[in-house]
C-alpha atoms as a PDB file:
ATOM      1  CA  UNK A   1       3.027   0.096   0.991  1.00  0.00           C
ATOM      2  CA  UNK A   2       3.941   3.127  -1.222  1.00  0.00           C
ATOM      3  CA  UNK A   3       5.161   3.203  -4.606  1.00  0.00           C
ATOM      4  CA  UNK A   4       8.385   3.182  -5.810  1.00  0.00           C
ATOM      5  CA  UNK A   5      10.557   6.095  -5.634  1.00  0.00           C
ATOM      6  CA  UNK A   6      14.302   6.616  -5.863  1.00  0.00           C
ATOM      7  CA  UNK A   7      15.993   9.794  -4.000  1.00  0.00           C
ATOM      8  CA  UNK A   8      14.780  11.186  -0.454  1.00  0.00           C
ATOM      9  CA  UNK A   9      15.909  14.534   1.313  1.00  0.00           C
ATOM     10  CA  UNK A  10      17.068  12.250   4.458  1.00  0.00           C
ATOM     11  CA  UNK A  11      20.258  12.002   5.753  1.00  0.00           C
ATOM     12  CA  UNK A  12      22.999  10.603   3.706  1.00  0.00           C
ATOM     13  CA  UNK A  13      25.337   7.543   4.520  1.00  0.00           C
ATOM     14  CA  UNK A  14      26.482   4.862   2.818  1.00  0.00           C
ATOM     15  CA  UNK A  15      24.957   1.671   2.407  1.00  0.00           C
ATOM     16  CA  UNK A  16      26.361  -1.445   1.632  1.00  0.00           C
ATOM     17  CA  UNK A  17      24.320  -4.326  -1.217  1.00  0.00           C
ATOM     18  CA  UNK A  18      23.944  -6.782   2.309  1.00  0.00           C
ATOM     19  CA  UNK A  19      22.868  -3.718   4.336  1.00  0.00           C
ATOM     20  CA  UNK A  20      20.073  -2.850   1.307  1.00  0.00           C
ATOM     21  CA  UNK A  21      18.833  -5.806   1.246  1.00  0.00           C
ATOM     22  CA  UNK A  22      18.467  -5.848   5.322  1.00  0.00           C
ATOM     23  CA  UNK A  23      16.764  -2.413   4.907  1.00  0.00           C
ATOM     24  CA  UNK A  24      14.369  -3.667   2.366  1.00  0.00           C
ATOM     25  CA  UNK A  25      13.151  -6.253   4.581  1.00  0.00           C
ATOM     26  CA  UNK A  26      12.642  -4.529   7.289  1.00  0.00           C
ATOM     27  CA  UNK A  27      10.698  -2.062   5.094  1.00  0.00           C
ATOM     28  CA  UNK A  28       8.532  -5.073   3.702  1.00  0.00           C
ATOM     29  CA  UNK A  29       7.799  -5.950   7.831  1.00  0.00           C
ATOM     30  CA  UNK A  30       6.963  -2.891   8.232  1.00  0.00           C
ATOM     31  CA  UNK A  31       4.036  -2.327   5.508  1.00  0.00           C
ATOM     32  CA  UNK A  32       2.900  -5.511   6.229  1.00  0.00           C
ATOM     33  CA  UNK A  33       2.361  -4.823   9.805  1.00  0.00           C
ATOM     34  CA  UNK A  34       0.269  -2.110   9.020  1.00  0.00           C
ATOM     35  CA  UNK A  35      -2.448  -4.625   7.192  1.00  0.00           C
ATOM     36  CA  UNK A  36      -1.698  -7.323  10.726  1.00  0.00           C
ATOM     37  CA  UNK A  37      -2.360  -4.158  12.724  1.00  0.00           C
ATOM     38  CA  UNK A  38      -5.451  -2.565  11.238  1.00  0.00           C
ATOM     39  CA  UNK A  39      -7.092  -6.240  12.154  1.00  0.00           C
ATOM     40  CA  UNK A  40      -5.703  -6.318  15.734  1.00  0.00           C
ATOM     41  CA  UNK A  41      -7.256  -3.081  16.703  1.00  0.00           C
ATOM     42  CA  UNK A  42     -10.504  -2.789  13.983  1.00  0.00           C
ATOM     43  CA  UNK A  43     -12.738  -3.380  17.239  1.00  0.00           C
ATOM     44  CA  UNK A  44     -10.930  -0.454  19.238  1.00  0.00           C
ATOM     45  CA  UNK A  45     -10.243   2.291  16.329  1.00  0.00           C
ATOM     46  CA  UNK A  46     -12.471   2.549  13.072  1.00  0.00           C
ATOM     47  CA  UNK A  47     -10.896   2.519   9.554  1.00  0.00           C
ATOM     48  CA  UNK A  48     -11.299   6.485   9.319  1.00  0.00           C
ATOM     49  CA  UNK A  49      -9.830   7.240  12.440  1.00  0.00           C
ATOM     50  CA  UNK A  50      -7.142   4.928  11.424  1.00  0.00           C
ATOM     51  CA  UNK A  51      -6.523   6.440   8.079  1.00  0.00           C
ATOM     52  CA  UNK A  52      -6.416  10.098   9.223  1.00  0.00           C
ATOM     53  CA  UNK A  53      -4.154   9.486  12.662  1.00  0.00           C
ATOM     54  CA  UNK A  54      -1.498   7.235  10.597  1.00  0.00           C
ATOM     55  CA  UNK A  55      -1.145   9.815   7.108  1.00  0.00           C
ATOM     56  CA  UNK A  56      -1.525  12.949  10.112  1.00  0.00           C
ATOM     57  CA  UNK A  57       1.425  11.704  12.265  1.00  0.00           C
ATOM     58  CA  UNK A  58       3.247  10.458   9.284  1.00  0.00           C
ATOM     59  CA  UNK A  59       3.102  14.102   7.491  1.00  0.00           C
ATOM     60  CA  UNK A  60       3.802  15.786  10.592  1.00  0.00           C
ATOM     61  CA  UNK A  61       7.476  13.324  10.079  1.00  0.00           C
ATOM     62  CA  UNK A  62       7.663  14.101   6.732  1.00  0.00           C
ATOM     63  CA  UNK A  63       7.468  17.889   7.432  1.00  0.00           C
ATOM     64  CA  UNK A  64      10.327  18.128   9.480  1.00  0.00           C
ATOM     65  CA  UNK A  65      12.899  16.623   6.986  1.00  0.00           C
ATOM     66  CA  UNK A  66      10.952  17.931   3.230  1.00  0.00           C
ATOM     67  CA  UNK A  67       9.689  21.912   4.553  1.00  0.00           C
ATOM     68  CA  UNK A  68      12.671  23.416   3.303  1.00  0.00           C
ATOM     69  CA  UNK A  69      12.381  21.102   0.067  1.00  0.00           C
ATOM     70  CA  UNK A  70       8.506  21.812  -0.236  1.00  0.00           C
ATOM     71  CA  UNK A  71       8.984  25.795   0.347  1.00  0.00           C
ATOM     72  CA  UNK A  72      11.556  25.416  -2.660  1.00  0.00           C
ATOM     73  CA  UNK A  73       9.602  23.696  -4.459  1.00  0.00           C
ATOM     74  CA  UNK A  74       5.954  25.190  -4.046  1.00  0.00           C
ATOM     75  CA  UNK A  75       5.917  27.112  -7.656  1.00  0.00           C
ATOM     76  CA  UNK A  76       6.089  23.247  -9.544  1.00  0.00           C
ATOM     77  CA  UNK A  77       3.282  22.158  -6.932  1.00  0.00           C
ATOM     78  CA  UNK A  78       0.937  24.752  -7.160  1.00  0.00           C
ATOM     79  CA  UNK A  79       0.986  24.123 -10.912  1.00  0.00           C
ATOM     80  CA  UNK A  80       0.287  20.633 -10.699  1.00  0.00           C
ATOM     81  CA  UNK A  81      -1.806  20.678  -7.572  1.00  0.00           C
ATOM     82  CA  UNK A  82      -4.764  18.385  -9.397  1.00  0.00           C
ATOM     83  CA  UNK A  83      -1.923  15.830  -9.540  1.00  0.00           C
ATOM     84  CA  UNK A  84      -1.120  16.182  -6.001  1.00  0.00           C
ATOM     85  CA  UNK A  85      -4.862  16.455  -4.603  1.00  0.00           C
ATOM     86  CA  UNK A  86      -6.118  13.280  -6.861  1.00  0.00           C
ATOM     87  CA  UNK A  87      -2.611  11.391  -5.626  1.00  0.00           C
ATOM     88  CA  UNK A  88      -3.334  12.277  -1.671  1.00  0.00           C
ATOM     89  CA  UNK A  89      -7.194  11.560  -1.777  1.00  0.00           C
ATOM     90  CA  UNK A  90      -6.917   8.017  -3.922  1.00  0.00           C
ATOM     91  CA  UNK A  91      -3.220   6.704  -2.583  1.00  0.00           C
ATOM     92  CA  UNK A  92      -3.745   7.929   0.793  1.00  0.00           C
ATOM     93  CA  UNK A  93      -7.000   8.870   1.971  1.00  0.00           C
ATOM     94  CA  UNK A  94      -9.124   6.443  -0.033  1.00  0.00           C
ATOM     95  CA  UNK A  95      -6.428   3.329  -0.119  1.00  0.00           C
ATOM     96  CA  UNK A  96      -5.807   3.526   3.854  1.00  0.00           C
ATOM     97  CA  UNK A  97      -9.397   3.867   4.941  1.00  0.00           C
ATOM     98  CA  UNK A  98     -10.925   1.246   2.619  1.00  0.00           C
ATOM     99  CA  UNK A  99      -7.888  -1.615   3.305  1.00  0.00           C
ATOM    100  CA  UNK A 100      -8.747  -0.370   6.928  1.00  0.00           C
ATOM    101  CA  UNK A 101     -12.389  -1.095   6.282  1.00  0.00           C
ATOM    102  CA  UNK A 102     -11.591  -4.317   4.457  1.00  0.00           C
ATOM    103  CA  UNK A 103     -10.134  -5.869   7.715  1.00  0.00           C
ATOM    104  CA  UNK A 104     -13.146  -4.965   9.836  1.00  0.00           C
ATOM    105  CA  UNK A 105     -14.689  -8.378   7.917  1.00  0.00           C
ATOM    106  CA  UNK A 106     -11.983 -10.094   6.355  1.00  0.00           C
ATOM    107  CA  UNK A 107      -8.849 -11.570   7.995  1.00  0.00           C
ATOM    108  CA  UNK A 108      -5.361 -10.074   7.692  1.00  0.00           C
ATOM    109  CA  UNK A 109      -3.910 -12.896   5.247  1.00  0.00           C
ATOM    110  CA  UNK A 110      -6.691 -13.218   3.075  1.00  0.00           C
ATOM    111  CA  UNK A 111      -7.030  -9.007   3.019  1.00  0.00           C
ATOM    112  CA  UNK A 112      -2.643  -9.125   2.575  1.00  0.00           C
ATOM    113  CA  UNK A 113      -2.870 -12.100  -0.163  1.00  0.00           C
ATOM    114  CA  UNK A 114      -5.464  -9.848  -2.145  1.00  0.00           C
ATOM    115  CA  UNK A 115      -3.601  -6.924  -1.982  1.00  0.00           C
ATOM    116  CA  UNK A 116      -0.383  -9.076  -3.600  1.00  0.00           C
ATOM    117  CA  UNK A 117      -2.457  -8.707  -7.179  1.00  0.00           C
ATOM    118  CA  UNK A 118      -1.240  -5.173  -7.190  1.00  0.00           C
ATOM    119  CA  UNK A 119       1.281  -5.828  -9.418  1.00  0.00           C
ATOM    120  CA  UNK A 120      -0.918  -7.124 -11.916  1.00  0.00           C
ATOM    121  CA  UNK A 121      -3.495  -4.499 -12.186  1.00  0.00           C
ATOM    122  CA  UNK A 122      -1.109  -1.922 -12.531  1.00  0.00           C
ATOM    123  CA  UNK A 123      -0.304  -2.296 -16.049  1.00  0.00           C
ATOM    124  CA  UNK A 124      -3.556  -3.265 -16.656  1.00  0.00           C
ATOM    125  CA  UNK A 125      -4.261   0.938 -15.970  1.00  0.00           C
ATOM    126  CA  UNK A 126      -1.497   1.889 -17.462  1.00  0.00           C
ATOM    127  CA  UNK A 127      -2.583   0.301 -20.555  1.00  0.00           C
ATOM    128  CA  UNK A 128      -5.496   2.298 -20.904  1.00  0.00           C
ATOM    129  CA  UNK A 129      -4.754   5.463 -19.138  1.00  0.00           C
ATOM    130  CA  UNK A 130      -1.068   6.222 -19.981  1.00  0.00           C
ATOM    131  CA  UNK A 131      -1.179   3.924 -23.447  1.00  0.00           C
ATOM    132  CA  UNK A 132       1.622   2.161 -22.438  1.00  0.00           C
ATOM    133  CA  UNK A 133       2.151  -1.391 -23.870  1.00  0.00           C
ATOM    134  CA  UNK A 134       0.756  -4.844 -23.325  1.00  0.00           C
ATOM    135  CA  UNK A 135       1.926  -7.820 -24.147  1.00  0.00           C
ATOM    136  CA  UNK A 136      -0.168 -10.918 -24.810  1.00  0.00           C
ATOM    137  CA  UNK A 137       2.321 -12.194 -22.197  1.00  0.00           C
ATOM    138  CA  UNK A 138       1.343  -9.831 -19.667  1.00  0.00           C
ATOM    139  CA  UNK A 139      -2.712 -10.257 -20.594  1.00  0.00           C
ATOM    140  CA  UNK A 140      -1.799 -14.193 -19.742  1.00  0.00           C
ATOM    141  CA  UNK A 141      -0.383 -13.110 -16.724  1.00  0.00           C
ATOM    142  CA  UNK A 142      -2.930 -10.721 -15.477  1.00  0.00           C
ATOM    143  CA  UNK A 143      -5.550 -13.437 -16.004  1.00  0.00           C
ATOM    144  CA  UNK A 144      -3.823 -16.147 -14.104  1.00  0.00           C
ATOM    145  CA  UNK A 145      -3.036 -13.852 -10.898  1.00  0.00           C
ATOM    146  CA  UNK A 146      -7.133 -12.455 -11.000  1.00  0.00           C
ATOM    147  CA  UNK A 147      -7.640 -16.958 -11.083  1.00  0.00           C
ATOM    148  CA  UNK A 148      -5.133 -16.522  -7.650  1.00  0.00           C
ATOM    149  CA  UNK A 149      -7.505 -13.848  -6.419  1.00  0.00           C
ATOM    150  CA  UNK A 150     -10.505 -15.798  -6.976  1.00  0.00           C
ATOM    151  CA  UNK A 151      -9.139 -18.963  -5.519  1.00  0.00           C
ATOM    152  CA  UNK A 152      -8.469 -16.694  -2.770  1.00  0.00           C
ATOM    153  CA  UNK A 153     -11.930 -14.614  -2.163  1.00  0.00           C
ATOM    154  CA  UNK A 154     -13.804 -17.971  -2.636  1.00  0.00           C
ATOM    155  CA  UNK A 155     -11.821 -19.820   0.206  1.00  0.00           C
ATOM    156  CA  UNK A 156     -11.192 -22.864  -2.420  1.00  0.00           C
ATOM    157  CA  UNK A 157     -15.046 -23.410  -2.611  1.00  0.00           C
ATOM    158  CA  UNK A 158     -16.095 -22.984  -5.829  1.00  0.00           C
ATOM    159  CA  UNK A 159     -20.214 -22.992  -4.691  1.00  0.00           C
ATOM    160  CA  UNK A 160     -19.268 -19.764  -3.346  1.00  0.00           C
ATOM    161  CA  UNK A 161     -18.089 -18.166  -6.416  1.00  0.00           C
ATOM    162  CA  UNK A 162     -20.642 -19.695  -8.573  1.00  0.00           C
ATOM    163  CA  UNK A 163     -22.976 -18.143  -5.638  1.00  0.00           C
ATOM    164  CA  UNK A 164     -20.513 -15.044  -5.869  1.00  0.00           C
ATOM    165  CA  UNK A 165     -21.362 -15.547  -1.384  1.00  0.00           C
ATOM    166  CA  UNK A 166     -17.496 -13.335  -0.726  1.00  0.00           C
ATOM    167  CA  UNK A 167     -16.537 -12.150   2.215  1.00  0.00           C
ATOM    168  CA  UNK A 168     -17.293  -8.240   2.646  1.00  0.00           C
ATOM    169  CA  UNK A 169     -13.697  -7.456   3.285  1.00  0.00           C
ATOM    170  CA  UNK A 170     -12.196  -9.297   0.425  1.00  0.00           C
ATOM    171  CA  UNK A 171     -13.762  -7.152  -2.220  1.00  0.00           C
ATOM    172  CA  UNK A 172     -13.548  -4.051  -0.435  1.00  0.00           C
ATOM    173  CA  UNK A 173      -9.625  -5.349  -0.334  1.00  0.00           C
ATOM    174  CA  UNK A 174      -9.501  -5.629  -4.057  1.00  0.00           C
ATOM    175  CA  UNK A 175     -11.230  -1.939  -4.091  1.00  0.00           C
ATOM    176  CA  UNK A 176      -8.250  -0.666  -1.938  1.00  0.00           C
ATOM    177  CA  UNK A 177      -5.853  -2.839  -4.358  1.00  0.00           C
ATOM    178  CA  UNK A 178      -7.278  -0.425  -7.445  1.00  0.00           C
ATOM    179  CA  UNK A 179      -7.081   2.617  -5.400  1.00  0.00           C
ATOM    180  CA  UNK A 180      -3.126   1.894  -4.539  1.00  0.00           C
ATOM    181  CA  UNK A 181      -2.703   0.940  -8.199  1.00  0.00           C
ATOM    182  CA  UNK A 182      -4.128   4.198  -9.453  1.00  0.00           C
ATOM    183  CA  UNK A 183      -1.688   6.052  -6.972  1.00  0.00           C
ATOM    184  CA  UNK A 184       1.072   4.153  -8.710  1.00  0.00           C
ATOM    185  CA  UNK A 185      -0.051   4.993 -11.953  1.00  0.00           C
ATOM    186  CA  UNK A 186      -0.176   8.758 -11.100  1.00  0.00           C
ATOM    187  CA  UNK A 187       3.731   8.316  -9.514  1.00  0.00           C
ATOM    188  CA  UNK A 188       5.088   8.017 -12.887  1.00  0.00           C
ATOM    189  CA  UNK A 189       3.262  11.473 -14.082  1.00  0.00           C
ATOM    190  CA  UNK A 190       5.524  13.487 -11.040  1.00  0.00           C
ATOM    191  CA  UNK A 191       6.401  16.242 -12.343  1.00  0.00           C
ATOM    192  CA  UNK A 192      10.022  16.566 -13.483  1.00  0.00           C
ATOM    193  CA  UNK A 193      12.384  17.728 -10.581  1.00  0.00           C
ATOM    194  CA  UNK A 194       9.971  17.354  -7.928  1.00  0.00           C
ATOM    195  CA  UNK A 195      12.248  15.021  -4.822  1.00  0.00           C
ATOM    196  CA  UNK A 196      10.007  11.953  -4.452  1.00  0.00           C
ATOM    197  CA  UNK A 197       9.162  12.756  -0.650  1.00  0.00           C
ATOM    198  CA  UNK A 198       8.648  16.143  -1.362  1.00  0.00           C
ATOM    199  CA  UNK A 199       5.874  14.210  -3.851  1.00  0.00           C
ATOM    200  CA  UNK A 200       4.726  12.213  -1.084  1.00  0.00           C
ATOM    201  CA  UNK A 201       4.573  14.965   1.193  1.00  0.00           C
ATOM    202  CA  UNK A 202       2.518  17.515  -1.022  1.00  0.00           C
ATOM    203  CA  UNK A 203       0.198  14.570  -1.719  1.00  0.00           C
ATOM    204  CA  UNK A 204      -0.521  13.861   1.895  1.00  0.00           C
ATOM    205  CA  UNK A 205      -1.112  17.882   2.263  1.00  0.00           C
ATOM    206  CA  UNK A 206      -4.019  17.250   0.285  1.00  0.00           C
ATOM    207  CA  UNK A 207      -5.038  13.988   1.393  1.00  0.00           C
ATOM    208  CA  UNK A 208      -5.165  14.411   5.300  1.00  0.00           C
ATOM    209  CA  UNK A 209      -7.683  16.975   4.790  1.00  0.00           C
ATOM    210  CA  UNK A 210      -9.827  15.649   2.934  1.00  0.00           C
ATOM    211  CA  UNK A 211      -9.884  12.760   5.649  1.00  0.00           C
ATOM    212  CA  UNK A 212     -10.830  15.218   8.639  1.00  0.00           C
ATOM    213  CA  UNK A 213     -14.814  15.841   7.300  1.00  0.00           C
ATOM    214  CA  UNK A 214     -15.458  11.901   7.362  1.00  0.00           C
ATOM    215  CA  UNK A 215     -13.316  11.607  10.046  1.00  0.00           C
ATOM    216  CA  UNK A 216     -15.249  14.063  12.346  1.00  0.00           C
ATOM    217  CA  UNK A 217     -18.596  12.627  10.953  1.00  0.00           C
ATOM    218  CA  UNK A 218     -17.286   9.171  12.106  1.00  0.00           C
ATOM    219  CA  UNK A 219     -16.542   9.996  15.426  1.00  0.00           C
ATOM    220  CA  UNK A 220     -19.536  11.845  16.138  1.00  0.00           C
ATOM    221  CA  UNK A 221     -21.727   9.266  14.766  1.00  0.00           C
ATOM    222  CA  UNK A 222     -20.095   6.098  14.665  1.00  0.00           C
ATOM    223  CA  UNK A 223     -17.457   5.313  16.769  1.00  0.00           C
ATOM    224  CA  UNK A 224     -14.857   7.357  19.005  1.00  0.00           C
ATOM    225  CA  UNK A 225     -10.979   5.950  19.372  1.00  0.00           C
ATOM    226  CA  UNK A 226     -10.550   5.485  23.010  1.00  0.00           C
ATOM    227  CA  UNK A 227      -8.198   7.696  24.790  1.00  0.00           C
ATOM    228  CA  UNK A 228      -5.524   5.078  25.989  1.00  0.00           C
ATOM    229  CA  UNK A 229      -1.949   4.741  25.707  1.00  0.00           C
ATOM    230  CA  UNK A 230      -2.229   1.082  23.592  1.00  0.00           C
ATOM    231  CA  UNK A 231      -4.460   3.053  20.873  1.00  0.00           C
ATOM    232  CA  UNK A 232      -2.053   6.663  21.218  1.00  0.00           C
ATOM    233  CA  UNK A 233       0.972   3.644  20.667  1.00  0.00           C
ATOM    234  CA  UNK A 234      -0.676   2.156  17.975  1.00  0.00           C
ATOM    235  CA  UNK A 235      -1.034   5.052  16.109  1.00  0.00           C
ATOM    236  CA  UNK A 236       2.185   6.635  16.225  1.00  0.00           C
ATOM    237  CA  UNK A 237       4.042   3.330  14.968  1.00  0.00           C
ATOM    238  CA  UNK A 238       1.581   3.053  11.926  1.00  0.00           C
ATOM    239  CA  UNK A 239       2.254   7.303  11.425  1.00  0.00           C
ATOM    240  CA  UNK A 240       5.859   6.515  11.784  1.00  0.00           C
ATOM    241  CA  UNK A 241       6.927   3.076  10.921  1.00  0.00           C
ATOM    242  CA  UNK A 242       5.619   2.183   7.895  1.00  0.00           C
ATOM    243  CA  UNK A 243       4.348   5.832   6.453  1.00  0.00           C
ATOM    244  CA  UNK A 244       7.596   7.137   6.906  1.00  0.00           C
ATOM    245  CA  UNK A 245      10.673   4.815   7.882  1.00  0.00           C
ATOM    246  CA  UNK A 246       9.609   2.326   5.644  1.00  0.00           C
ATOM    247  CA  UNK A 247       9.642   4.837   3.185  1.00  0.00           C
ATOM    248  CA  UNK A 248      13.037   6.277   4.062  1.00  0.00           C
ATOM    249  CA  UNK A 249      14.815   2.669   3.936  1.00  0.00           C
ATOM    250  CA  UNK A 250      13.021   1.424   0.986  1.00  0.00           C
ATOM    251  CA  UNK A 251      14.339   4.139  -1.039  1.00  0.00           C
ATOM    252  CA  UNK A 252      17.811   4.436   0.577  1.00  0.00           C
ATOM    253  CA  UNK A 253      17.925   0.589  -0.531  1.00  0.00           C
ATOM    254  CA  UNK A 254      16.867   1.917  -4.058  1.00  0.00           C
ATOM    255  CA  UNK A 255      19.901   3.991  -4.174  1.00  0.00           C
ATOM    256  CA  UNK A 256      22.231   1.246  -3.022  1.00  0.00           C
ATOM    257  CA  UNK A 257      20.620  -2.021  -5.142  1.00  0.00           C
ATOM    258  CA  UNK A 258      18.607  -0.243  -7.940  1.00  0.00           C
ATOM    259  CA  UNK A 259      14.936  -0.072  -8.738  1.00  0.00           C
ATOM    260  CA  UNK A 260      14.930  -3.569 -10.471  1.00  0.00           C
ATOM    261  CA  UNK A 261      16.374  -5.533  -7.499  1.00  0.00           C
ATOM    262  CA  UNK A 262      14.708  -3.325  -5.054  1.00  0.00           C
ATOM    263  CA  UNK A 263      11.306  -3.872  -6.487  1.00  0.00           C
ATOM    264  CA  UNK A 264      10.945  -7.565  -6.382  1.00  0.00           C
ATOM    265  CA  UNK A 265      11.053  -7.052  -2.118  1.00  0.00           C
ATOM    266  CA  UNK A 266       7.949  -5.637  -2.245  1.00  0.00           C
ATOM    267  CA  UNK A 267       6.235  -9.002  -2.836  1.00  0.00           C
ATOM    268  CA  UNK A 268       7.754  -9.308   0.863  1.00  0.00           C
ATOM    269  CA  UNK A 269       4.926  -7.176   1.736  1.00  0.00           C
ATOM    270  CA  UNK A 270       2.172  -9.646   1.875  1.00  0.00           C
ATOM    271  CA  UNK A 271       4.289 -12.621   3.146  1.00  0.00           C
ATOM    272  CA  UNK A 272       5.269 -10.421   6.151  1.00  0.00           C
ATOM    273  CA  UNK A 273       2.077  -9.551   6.517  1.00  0.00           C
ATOM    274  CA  UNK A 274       0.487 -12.973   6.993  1.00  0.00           C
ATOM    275  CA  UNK A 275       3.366 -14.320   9.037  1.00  0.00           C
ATOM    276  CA  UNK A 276       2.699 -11.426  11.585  1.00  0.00           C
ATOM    277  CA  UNK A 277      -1.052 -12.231  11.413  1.00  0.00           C
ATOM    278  CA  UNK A 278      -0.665 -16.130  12.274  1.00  0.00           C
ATOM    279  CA  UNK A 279       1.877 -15.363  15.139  1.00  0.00           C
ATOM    280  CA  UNK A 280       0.019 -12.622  16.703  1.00  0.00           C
ATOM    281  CA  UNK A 281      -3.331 -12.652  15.554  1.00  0.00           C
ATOM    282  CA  UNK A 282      -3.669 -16.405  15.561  1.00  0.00           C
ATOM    283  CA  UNK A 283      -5.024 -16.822  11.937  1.00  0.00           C
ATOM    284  CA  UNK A 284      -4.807 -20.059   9.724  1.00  0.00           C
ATOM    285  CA  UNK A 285      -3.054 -20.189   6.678  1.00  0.00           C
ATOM    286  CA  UNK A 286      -4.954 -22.137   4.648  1.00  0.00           C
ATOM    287  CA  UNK A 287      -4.526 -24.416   1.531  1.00  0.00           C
ATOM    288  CA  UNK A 288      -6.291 -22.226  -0.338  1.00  0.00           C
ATOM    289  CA  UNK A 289      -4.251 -19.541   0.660  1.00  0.00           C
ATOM    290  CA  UNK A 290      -1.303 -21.605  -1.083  1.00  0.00           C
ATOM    291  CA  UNK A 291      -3.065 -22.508  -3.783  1.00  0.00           C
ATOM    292  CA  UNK A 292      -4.025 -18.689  -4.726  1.00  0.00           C
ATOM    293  CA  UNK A 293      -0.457 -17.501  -3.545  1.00  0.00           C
ATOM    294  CA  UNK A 294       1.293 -19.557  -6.007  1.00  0.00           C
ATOM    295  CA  UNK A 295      -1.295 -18.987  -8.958  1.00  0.00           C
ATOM    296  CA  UNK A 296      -0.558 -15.134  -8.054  1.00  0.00           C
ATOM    297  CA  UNK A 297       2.707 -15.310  -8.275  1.00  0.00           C
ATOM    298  CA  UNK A 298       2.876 -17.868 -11.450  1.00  0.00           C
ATOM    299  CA  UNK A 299       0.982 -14.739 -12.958  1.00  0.00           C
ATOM    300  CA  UNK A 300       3.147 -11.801 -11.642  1.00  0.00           C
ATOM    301  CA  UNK A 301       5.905 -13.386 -13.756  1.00  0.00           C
ATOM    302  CA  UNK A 302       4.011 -13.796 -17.206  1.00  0.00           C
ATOM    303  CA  UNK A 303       3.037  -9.774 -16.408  1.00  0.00           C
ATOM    304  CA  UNK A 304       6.524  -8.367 -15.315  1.00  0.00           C
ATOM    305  CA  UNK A 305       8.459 -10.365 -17.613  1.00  0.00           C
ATOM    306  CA  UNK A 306       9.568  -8.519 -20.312  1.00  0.00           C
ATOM    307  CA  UNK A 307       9.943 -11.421 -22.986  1.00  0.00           C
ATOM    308  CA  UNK A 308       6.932 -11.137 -26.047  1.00  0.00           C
ATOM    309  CA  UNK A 309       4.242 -13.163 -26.528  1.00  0.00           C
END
């Protein structure tokens, strides 16, 4: 998933409200394969290796259509490179190798359902780091979808979070959900006139390497990816797909719809996410699973709605 954005340096056509909204779900398949995927091949590639291959391949995509944009635009970036290195290192490095981590012990769904709190905690950190305002509404609604999460990372079975027994993977999950809503946060500070991919871009400059150390470290002491064309496959769809053409069609969509309508299809992203994971991966969705998804989303409404408490 990335944050939202509105304007890319891609190629321009136009795009109808019915083709949008075609676009957006295909980007919402897209980022939720990436959660499906990590799963399917935690046993063959480690979460590093994972992280650094998809943000490498996907920045060596992003180069070819932001360069000119980024040479052009290098003066603005150099004087807000802290912004850039702490965006790459938290929203990319940090986010993609802990939700990789996460799946190593947790399944897809419950590590996709977890992730669908995002929208909650963001304003949560906004509150506090940009002072931005919070409703009692919004508190109400924060607190209900962190219920959802519980539900969730107890399986239903309140011994366990009396015992507070959770899976591994679910709270590293909710570590990666911080991490992505930090990134977010640090979005809305982009400096004024810098394109969005050209953001993204810059960002990744600084987060791939400071992925390559741990990545090294991992492959010389924990685990090597296999050299075979499955794996090689595998990480050139999660570079492409859903670091960059997701991107591309999510904010294309943006232009087309808006930001309001566009924004609600990111909840998409976890739905997709767990439908790919029970058809390929053969994982159960479970009542608790319901349970927490609707007591998420009951509290994603009290937080985004913009009516006072």
């Amino acid at each position: 998933m990335f944050a939202r954005h509105s304007k890319a340096p891609m190629p321009r056509f136009t795009v109808t409200p019915s083709a949008a909204y075609v676009m957006l779900c295909l980007a919402a398949l897209f980022w939720g394969s990436n959660i499906t995927i990590g799963r399917a091949v935690h046993a063959e590639i480690p979460p590093i290796a994972l992280a650094f291959w998809r943000n490498g391949i996907g920045l060596l995509g992003l180069l070819v259509f932001t360069a000119p944009t980024l040479l052009r635009q290098r003066a603005v970036i150099k004087s807000h490179w802290k912004l850039f290195a702490v965006s790459g290192v938290v929203g990319f490095a940090l986010f993609n190798s802990i939700a990789y981590a996460a799946v190593h012990t947790t399944t897809a769904i419950n590590a996709a359902l977890v992730m669908s709190a995002t929208p909650v905690i963001v304003p949560v950190m906004a509150y506090f780091m940009l002072k931005e305002s919070f409703s009692r509404r919004q508190a109400f609604g924060v607190v209900v979808s962190f219920i959802g999460v519980a539900v969730i990372l107890c399986r239903g079975n309140l011994e366990i979070l009396m015992d507070l027994r959770f899976a591994p993977g679910d709270l590293i999950m909710l570590v990666a959900a911080i991490c992505w809503s930090l990134y977010t946060i640090l979005v809305k500070s982009r400096p004024e006139g810098i394109d969005p991919f050209v953001f993204i871009t810059a960002s990744l400059c600084f987060g791939v390497p400071a992925l390559f150390p741990f990545y090294l470290w991992e492959t010389l002491t924990v685990q090597a990816v296999p050299l075979t064309w499955l794996n090689a496959g595998t990480l050139a769809y999660l570079g492409l797909f859903p670091t960059m053409v997701a991107l591309a069609l999510f904010n294309r969509a943006v232009d087309a719809i808006g930001p309001n309508r566009a924004g609600h299809f990111q909840h998409m992203v976890p739905v997709a996410a767990a439908i790919l994971a029970i058809i390929f991966l053969d994982e159960k969705f479970q009542q608790f699973h319901l349970t927490g998804v609707i007591i998420i989303a009951a509290g994603i409404w009290f937080a985004q709605s913009t009516r006072k408490a």
